[in-house]
PDB file of N, CA and C in Angstrom:
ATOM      1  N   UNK A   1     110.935 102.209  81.294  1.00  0.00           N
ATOM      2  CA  UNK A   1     110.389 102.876  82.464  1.00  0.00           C
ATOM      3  C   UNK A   1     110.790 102.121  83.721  1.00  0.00           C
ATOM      4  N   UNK A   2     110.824 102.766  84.554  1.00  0.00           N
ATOM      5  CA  UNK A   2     111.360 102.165  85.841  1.00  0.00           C
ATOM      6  C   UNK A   2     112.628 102.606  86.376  1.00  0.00           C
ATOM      7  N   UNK A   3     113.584 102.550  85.710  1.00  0.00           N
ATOM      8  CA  UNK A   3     115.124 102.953  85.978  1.00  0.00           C
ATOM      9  C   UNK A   3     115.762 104.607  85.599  1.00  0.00           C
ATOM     10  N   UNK A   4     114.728 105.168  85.674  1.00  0.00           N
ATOM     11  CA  UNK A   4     114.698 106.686  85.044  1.00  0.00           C
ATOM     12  C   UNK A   4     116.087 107.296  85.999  1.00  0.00           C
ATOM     13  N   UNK A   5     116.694 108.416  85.528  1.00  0.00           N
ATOM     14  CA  UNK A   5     117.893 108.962  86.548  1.00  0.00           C
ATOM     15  C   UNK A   5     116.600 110.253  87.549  1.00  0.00           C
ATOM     16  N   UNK A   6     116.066 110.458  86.544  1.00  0.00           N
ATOM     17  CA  UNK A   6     115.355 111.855  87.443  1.00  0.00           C
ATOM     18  C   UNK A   6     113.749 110.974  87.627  1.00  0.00           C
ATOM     19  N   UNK A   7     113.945 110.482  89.042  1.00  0.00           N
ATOM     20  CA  UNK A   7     112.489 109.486  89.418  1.00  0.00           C
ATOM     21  C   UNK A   7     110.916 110.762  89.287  1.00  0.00           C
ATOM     22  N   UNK A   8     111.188 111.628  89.357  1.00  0.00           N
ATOM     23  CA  UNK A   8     109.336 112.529  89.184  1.00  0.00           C
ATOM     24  C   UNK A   8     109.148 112.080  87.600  1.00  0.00           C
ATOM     25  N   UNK A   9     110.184 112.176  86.672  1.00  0.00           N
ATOM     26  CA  UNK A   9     109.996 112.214  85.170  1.00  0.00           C
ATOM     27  C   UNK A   9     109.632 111.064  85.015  1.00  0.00           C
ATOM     28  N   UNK A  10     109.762 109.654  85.766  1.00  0.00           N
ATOM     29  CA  UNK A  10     109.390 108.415  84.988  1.00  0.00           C
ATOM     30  C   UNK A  10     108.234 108.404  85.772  1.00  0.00           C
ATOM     31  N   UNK A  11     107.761 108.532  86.852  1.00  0.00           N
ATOM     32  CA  UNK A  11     106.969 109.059  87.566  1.00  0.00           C
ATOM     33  C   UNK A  11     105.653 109.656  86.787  1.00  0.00           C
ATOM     34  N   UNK A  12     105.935 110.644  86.011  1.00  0.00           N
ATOM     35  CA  UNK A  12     104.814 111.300  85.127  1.00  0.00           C
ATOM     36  C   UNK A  12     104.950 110.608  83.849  1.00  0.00           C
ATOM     37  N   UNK A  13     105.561 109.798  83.514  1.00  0.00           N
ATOM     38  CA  UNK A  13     105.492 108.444  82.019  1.00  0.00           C
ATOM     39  C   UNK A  13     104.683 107.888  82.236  1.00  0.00           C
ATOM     40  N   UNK A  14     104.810 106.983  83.832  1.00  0.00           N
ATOM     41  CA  UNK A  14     104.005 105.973  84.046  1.00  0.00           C
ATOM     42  C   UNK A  14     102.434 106.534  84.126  1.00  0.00           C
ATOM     43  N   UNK A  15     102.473 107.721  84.301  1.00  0.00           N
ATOM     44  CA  UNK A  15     101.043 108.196  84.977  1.00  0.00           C
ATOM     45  C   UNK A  15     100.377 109.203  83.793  1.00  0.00           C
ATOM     46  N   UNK A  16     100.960 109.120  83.009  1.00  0.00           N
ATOM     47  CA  UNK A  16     100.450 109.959  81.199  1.00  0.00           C
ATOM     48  C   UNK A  16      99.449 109.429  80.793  1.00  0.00           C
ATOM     49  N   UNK A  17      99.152 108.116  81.100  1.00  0.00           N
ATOM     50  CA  UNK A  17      97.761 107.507  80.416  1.00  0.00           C
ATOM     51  C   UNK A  17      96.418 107.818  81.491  1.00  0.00           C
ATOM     52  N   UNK A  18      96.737 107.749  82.714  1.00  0.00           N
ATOM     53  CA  UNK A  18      95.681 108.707  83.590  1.00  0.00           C
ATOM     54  C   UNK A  18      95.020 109.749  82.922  1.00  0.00           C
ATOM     55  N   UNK A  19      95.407 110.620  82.709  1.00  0.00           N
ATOM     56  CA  UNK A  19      94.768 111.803  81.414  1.00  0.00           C
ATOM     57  C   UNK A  19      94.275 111.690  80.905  1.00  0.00           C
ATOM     58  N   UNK A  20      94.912 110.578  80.009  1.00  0.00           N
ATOM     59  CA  UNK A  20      93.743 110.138  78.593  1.00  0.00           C
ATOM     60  C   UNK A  20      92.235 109.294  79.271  1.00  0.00           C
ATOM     61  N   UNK A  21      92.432 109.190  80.212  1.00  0.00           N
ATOM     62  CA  UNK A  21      91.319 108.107  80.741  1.00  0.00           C
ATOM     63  C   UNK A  21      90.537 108.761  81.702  1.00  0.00           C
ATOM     64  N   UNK A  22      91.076 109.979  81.734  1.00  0.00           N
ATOM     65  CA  UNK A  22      89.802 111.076  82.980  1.00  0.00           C
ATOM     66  C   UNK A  22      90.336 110.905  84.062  1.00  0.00           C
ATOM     67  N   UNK A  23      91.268 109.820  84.818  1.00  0.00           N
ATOM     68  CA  UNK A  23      91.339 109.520  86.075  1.00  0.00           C
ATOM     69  C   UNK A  23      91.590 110.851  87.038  1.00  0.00           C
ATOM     70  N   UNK A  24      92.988 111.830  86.099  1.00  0.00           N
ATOM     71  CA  UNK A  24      93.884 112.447  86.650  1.00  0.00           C
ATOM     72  C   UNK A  24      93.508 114.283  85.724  1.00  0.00           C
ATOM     73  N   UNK A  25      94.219 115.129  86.360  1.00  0.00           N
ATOM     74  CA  UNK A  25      93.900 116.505  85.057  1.00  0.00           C
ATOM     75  C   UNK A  25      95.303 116.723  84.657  1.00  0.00           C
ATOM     76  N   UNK A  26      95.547 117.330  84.330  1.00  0.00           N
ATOM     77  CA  UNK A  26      97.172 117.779  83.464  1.00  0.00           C
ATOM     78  C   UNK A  26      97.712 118.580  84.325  1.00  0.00           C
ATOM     79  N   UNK A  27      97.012 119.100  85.664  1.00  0.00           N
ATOM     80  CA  UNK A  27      98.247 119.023  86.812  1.00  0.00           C
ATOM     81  C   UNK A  27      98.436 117.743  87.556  1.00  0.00           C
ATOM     82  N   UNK A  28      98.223 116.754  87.169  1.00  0.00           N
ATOM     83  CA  UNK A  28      98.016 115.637  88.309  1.00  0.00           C
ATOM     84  C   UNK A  28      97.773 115.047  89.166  1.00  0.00           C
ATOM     85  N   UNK A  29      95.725 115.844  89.054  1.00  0.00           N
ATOM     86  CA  UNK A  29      95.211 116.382  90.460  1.00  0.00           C
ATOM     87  C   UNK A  29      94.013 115.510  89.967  1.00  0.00           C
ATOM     88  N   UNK A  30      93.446 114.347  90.985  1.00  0.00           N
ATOM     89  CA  UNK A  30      92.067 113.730  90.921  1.00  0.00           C
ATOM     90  C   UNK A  30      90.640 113.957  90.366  1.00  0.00           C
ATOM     91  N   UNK A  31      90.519 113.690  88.785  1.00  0.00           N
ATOM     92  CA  UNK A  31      89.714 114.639  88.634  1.00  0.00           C
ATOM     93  C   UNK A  31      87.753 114.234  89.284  1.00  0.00           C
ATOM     94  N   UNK A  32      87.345 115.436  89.376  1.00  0.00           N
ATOM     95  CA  UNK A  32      85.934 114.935  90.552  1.00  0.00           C
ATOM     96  C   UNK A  32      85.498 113.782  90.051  1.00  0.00           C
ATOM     97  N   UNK A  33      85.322 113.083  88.836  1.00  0.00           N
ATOM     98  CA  UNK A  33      84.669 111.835  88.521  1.00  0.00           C
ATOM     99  C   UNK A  33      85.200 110.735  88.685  1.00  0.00           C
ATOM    100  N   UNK A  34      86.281 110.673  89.151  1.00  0.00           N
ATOM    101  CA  UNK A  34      87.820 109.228  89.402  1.00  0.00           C
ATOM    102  C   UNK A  34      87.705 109.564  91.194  1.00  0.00           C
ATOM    103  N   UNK A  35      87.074 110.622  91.854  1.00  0.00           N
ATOM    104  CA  UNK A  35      86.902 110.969  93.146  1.00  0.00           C
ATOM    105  C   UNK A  35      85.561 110.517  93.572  1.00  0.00           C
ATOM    106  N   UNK A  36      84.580 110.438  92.783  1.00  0.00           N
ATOM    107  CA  UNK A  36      82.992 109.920  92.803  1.00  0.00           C
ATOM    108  C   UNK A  36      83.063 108.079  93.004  1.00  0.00           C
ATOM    109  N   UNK A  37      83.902 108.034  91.598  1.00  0.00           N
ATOM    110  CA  UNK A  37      83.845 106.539  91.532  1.00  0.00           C
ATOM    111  C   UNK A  37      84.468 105.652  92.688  1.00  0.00           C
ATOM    112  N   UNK A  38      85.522 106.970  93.107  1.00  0.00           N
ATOM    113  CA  UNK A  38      86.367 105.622  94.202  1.00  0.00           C
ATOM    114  C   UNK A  38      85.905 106.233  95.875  1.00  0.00           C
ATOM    115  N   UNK A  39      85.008 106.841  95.930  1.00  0.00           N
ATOM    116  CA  UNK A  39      84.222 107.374  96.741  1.00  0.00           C
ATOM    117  C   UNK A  39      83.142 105.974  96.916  1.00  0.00           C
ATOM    118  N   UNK A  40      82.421 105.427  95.790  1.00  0.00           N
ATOM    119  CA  UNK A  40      81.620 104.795  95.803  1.00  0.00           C
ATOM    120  C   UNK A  40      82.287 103.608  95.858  1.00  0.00           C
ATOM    121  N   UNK A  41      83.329 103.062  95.367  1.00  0.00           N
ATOM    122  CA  UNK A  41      83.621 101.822  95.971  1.00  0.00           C
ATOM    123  C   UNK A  41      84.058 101.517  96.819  1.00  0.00           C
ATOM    124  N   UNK A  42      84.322 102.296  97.274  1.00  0.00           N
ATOM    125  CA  UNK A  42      84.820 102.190  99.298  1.00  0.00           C
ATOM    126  C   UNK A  42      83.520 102.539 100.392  1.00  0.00           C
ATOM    127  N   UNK A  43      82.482 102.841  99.670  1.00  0.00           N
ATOM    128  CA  UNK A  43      81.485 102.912 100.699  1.00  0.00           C
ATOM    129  C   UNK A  43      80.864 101.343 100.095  1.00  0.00           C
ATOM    130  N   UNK A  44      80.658 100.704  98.891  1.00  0.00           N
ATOM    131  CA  UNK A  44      80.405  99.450  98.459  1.00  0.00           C
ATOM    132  C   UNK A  44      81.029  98.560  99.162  1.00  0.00           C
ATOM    133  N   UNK A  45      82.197  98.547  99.667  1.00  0.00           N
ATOM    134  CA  UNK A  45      82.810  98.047 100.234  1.00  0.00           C
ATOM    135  C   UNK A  45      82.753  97.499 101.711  1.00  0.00           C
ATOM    136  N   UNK A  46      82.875  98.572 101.996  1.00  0.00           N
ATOM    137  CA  UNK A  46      82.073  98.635 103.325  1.00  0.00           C
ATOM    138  C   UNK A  46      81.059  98.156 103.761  1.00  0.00           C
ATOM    139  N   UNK A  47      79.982  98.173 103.207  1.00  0.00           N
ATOM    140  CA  UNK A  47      78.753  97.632 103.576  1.00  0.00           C
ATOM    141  C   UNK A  47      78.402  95.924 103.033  1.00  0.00           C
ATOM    142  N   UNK A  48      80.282  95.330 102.634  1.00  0.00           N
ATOM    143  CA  UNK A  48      80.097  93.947 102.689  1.00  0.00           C
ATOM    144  C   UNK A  48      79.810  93.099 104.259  1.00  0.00           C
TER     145      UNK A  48
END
């Protein structure tokens, strides 16, 4: 991975395990609970 000729295709290699982990949906769109969580750590953040 890394040196792919067509860069979107290694692109969606690297990012295949997103899916399995909820982050992402199988269009490759944020899914609302990976949008909650990083919602909340940037307001956590903030209020250092």
């Amino acid at each position: 991975m890394g040196d792919a000729p067509n860069k979107s295709k290694d692109a969606q290699e690297k990012t295949s395990g997103f899916v399995d982990i909820g982050l992402i949906d199988d269009e490759r769109k944020l899914t609302s609970e990976a949008s909650d969580s990083i919602s909340d750590m940037l307001i956590e953040s903030t209020a250092l």
